[in-house]
Structure formats: C-alpha cells, structure tokens
Protein backbone atom coordinates (compact mmCIF):
# COMPACT_ATOMS: atom_id res chain seq x y z
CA UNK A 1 27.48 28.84 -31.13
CA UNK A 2 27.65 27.34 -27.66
CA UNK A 3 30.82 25.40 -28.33
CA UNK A 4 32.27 28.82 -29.47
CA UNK A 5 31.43 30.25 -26.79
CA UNK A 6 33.02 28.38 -24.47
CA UNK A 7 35.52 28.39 -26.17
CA UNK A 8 35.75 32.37 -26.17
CA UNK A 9 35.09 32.13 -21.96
CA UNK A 10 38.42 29.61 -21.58
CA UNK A 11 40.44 31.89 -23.48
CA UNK A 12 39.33 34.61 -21.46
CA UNK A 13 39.88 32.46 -18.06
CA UNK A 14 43.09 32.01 -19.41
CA UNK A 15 43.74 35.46 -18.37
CA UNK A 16 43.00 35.74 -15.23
CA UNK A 17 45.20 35.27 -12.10
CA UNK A 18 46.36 31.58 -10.62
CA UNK A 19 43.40 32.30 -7.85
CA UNK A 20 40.80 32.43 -10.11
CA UNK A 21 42.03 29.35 -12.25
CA UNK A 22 42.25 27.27 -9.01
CA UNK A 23 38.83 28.02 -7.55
CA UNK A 24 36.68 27.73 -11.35
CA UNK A 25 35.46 24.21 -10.83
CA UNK A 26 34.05 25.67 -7.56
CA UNK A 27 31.88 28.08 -9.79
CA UNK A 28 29.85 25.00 -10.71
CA UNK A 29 28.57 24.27 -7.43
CA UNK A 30 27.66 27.83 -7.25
CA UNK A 31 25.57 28.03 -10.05
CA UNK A 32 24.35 24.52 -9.69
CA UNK A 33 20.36 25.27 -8.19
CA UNK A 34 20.35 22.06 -6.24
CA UNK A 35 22.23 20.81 -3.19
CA UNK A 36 26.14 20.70 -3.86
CA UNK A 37 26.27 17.43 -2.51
CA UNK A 38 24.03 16.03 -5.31
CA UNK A 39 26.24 17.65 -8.04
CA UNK A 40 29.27 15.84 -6.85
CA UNK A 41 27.16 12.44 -6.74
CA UNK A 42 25.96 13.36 -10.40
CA UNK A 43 29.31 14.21 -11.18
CA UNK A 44 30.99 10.73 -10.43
CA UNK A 45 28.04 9.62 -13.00
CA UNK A 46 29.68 12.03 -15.47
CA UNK A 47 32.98 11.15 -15.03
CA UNK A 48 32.10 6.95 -14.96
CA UNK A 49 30.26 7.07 -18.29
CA UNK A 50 32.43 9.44 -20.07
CA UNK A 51 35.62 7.21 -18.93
CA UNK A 52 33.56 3.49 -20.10
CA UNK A 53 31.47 4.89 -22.44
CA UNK A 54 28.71 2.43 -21.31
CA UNK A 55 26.00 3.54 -19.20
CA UNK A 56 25.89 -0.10 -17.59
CA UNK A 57 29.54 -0.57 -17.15
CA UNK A 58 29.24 3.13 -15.27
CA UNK A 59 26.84 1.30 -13.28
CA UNK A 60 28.27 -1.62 -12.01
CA UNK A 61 31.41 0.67 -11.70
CA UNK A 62 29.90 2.61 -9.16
CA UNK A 63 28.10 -0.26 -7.45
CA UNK A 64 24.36 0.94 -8.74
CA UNK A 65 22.10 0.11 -11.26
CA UNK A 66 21.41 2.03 -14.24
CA UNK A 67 18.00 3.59 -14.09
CA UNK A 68 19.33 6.13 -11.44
CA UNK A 69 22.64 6.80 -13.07
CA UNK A 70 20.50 7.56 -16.42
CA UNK A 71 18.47 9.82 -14.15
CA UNK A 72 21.29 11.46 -12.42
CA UNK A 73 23.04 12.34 -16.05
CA UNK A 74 19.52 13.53 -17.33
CA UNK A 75 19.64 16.00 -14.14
CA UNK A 76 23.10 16.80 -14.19
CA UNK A 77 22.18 18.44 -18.12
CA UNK A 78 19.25 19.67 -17.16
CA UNK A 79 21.33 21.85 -14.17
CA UNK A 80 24.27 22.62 -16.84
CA UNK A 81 22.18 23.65 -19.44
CA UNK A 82 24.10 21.46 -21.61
CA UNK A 83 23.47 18.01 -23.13
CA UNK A 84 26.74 15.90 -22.00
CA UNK A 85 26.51 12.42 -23.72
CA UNK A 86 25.11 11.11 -27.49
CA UNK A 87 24.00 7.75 -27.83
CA UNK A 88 24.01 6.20 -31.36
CA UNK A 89 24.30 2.36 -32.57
CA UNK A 90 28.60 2.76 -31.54
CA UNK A 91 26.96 3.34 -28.02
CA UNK A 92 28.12 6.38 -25.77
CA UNK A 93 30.46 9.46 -27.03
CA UNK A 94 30.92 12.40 -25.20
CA UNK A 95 29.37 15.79 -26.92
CA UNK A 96 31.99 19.18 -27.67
CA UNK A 97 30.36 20.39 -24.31
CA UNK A 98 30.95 17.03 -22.45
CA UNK A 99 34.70 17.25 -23.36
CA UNK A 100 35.20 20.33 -22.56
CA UNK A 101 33.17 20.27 -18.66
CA UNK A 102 35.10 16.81 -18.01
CA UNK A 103 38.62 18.00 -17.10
CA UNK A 104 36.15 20.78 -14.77
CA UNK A 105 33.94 17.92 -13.26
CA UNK A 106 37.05 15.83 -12.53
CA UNK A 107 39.28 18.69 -11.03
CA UNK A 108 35.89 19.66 -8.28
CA UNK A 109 35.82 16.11 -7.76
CA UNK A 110 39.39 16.10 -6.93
CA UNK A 111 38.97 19.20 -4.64
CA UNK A 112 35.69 17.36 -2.95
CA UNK A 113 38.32 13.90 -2.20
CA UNK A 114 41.29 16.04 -0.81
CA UNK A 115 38.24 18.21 1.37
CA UNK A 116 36.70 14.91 2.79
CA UNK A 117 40.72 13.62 3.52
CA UNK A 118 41.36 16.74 5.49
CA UNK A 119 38.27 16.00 7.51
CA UNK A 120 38.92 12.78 8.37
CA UNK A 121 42.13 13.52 9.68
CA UNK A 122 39.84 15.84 12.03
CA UNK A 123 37.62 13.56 13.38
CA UNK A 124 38.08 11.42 16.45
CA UNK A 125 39.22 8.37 14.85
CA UNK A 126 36.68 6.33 16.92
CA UNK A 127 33.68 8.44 16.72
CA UNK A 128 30.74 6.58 15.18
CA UNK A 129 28.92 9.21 12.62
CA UNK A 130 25.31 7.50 12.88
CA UNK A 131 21.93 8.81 10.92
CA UNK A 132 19.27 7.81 12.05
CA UNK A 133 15.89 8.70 10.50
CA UNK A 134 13.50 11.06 12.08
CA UNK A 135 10.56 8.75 11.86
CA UNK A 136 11.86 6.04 14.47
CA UNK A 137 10.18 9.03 17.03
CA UNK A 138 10.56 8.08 21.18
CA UNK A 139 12.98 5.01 19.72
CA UNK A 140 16.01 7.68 18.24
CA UNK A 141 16.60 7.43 22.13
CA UNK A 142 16.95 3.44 22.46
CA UNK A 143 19.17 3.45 18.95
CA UNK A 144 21.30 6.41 19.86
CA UNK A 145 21.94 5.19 23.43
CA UNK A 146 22.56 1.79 22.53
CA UNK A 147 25.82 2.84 20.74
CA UNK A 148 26.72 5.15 24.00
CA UNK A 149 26.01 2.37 26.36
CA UNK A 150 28.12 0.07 24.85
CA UNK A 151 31.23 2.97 25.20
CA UNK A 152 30.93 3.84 21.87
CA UNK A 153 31.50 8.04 20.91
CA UNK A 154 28.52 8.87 18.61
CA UNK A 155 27.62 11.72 16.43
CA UNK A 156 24.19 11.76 15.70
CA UNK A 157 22.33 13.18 12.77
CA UNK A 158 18.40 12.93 12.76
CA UNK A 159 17.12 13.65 9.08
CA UNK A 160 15.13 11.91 6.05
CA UNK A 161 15.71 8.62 4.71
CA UNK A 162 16.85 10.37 1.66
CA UNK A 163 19.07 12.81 2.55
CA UNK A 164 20.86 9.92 5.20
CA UNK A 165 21.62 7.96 2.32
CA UNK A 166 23.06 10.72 0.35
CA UNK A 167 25.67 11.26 3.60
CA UNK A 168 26.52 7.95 3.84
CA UNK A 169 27.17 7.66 -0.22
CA UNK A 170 29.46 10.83 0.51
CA UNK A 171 31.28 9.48 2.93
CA UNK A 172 30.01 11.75 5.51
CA UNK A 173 28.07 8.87 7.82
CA UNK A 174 29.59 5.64 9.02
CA UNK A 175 26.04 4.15 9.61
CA UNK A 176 22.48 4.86 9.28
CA UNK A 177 19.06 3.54 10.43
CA UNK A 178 16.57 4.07 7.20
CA UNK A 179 13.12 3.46 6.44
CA UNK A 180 12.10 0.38 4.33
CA UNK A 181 11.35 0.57 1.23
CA UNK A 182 13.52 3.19 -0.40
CA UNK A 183 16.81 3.51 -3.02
CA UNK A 184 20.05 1.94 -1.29
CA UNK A 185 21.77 1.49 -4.51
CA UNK A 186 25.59 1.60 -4.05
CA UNK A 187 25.43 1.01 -0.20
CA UNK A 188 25.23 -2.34 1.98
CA UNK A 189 21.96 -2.58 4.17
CA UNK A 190 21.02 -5.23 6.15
CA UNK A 191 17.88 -7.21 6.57
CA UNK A 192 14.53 -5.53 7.17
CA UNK A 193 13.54 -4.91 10.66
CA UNK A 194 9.57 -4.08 11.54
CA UNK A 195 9.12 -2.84 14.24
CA UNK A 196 5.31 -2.88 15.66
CA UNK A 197 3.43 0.72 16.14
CA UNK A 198 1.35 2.40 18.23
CA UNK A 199 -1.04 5.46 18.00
CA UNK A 200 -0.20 7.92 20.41
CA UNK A 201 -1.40 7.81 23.61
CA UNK A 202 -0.96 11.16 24.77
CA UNK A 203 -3.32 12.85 22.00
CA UNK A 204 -6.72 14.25 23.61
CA UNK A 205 -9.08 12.63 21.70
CA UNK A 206 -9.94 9.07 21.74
CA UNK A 207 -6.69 6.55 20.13
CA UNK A 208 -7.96 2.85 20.92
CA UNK A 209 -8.63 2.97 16.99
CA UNK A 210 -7.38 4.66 13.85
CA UNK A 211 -10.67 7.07 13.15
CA UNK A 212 -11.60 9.69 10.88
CA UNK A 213 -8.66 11.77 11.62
CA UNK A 214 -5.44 12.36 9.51
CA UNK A 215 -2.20 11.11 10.59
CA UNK A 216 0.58 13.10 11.35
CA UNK A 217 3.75 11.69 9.08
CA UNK A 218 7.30 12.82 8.18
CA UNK A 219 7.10 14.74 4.74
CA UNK A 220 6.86 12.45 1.45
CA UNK A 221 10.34 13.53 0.15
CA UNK A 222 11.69 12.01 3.22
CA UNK A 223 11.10 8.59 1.73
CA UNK A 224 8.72 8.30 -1.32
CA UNK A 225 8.31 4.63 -1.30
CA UNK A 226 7.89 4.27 2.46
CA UNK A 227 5.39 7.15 2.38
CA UNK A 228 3.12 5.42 -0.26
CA UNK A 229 3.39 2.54 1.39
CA UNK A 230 2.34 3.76 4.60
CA UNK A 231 -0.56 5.46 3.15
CA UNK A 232 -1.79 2.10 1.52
CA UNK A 233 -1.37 0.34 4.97
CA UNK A 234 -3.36 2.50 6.17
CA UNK A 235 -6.35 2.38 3.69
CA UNK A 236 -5.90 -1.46 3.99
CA UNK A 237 -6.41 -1.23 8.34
CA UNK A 238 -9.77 0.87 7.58
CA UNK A 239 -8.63 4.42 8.05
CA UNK A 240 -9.21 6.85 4.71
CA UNK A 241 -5.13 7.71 4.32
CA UNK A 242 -5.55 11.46 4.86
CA UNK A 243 -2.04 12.44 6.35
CA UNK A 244 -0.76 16.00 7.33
CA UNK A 245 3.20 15.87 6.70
CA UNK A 246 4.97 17.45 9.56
CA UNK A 247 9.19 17.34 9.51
CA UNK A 248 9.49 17.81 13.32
CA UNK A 249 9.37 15.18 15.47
CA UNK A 250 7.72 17.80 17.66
CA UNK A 251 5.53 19.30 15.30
CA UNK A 252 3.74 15.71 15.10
CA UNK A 253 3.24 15.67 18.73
CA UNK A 254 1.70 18.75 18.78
CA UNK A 255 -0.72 17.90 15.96
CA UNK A 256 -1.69 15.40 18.05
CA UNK A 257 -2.02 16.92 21.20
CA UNK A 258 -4.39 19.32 19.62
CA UNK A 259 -6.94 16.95 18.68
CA UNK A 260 -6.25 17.66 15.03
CA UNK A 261 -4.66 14.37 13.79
CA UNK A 262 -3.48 11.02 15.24
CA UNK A 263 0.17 9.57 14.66
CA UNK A 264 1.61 6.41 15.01
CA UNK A 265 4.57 5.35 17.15
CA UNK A 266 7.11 2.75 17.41
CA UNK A 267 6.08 0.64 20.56
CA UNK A 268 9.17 0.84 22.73
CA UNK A 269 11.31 -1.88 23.62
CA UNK A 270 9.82 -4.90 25.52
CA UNK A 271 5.88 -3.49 25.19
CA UNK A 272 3.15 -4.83 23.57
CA UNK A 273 -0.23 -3.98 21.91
CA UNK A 274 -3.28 -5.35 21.12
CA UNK A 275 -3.87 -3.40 17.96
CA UNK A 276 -3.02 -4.43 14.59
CA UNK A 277 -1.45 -0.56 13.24
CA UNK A 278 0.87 -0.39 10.33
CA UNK A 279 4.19 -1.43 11.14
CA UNK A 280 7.56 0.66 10.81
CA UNK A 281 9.93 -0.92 8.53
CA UNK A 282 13.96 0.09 8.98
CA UNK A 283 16.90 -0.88 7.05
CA UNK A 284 20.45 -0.49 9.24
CA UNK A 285 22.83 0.69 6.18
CA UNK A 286 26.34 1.97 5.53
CA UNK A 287 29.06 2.17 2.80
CA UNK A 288 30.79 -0.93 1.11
CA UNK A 289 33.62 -2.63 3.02
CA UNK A 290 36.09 -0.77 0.58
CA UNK A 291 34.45 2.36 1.42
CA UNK A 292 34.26 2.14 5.22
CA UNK A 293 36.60 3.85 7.67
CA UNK A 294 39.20 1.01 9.03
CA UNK A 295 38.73 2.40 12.86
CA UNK A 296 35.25 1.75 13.19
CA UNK A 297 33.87 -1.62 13.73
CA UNK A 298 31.03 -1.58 11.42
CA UNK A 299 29.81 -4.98 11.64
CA UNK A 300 29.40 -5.04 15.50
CA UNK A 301 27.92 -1.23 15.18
CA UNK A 302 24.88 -2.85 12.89
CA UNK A 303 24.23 -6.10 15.48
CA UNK A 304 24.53 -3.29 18.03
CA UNK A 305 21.73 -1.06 16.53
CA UNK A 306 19.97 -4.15 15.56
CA UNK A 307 19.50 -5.68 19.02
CA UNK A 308 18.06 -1.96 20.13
CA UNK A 309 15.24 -2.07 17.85
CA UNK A 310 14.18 -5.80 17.85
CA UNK A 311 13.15 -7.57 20.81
C-alpha cells in the first residue's frame, strides 16, 4: 500500500508545472523535523550505501566509521517514515521506497553542492571562517585575535562542539577549536591541547576551593563526552558534580556572580595557579586536505591557533 501510494503521488507530480517539479526535493527538508543541515549529512549516508551496497565500504567512502553512518540511516527512516535499506546474507539492497526517494535524495543533494558553490564565489577568498567553541570563555578573545593579529580576515562563529563540527563537515567552516573528547569522524583534528582552569574569581562567595556549590557548564548536547567527562573530573577533585547548564557565556557569569554556582575558567595566557581544577581539553579541527578551500592556509591557521592557547 505504501509503494502504491507513492506511486499514485509521482503520477500526480507528474502533473504539475516545471516549478513545482524543480523545487520537490526541497519538500523533504521541509517536512524533515530536525535541522536541514543534518538531513543532507544523513543523506550522503543514503546515497553512499545505496551506491556500494556495503555499510562499511559507505564508511570508509565518506571518511567515517560505521557505527554513526548505521545511526545516521536508522534516523534518516525514522524522519521519512520509511525503512530505506534490507540486509540479508547477499548483504545490502535497497527497499521499493529506497529506490524510489534515491533519485529525490540525490537531486537535493545536488541543489545543496551548486548552493554552497554559489557561496563560495561570495566570500572573500581569504577570509578565515573559524568556530570556536563557547566553552574556551575569556580565551575566545586570545584565539580569535590571534588570527587578526597575524593580518588574517576572520569570521567567527561561537557555538557547541557539536554543532561546529557539523559546519565544518558541511563545508561551511574552514577551522574550528572543539572540546576533547567528542565525534570528529570524517574531519582532520590535531593533537589534544589542555589547557589549565581556574574557578572564577569574580563570583561573591568564597573560590580558593571547589565547595558545595554547582558549577555553571555549557549544556550537555554541546559535547556529550566532554560533559561526562567533566562531571567525573570533578567528582574525582572532591566536589559532588552537581552542574547547572547555562548556553551563554554570560549567563554563567551571572550564575556566578550571584552566589548561586561556581564555574571554571581557562587560565589566560602566561598565568598560573596553585590549584589542581579540571583541565579544558580542545581539539583544533577542519576538513580533509581534499575538502579544504585552496586560498586558505590551513596548516599555518592550526600552528597559529595552537600557539594562542598553549604557552
């Protein structure tokens, strides 16, 4: 009944004018109830298995490994309302509904490449598109204005972890400064940077030690892993791992200022501390060399960024 109806909804498409035809893969994102930039990622899954047939071919195809492109499929039905793939002992075939969504998924995905070519053609060709995450605090300063010092043009984007890494897989970013530990799959990052922390001194209640109080984080979504592992760090340095989750960098500091919870801060550049707090951990990341944009200088953009945050 579902093939047929689809069926019955192409032959009515048919009828409709050239506009319409043109802008149907578009409907997709539309009705897709998650963000459209994670229905084109989970279409390239789509469109990878259905043209290897192998779920780990798809993977090393898009430079990933398979767990997450399993996932990615598994959400991609679950937003459809349709199962796409069947797996039997002759390994991967496309289902009636698969088939007929494919020519669809790779038309949008056609529409998203010629969109992101038009764009590039409208940036400044040496503009550096950096992400930085939200969590470096007082230090977005010293990473941002490294880059300007050096006569580089930036465009900076403060979000989560999470959602920086989905820019930079679109090829919306040309670099980005990430928390440590979280899903990289598919991009290049570079070695682990910790960077020592601080609680804040400007709070109104006593901050030689982590107390009784909560500390005031980034939300959890931001970056799962990092979260949980910040939460165990703190257990482990004597404090009871209550947190309150603010997504303002402002928010935090008002938290804190009210005497209602605590937060921890990068130290800044050159300064030191006595206290043993949980460190920050950052990852400096961006696309594969294939992927990269040829005007911007990538490699000396990471030592750049590098040198900001370690002494």
């Amino acid at each position: 009944m579902v093939v047929s109806s689809l069926f019955t909804a192409m032959s009515v498409a048919a009828t409709t004018t050239s506009v319409k035809e043109s802008c149907r893969p578009l409907l997709i994102g539309v009705r897709y109830r998650g963000r459209t930039m994670d229905l084109t990622r989970h279409l390239r899954f789509f469109t990878s298995v259905a043209d290897t047939r192998h779920f780990g071919d798809a993977a090393r195809e898009l430079g990933m490994t398979q767990p997450p492109l399993s996932q990615g499929i598994r959400r991609l039905e679950e937003r459809l309302g349709v199962r796409l793939f069947d797996r039997d002992p002759r390994g991967v075939r496309l289902t009636a509904e698969g088939q007929l969504l494919l020519p669809a998924a790779r038309e949008l995905l056609r529409l998203e490449a010629d969109l992101l070519d038009l764009a590039t053609h409208l940036v400044v060709p040496s503009q550096v598109r950096l992400g930085v995450a939200g969590d470096l605090d007082e230090r977005i300063d010293d990473v941002v204005g490294a880059l300007a010092a050096r006569g580089r043009s930036v465009t900076p984007t403060v979000a989560g972890s999470v959602e920086l890494v989905d820019l930079l897989r679109d090829g919306l970013l040309d670099v980005a400064v990430v928390r440590h530990p979280g899903v990289v799959d598919g991009l290049a990052a570079g070695p682990v940077l910790v960077l020592p922390t601080r609680l804040d001194s400007r709070s109104h209640h006593p901050a030689t030690t982590l107390g009784d109080l909560p500390v005031a984080v980034p939300p959890r979504h931001h970056q799962p892993p990092a979260h949980d592992q910040l939460v165990d760090a703190l257990r482990r340095a004597g404090h009871d791992g209550r947190v309150v989750e603010a997504a303002d960098v402002g928010q935090r500091r008002a938290l804190t200022a009210a005497g209602v919870a605590t937060r921890l801060t990068p130290i800044p550049a050159g300064t030191t501390d006595g206290q043993a707090f949980p460190p920050l951990r950052l990852r400096i990341v961006m696309p594969h060399e294939a992927h990269r944009r040829p005007e911007i200088e990538h490699a000396d953009v990471a030592a750049e960024l590098e040198r900001a945050l370690t002494p």
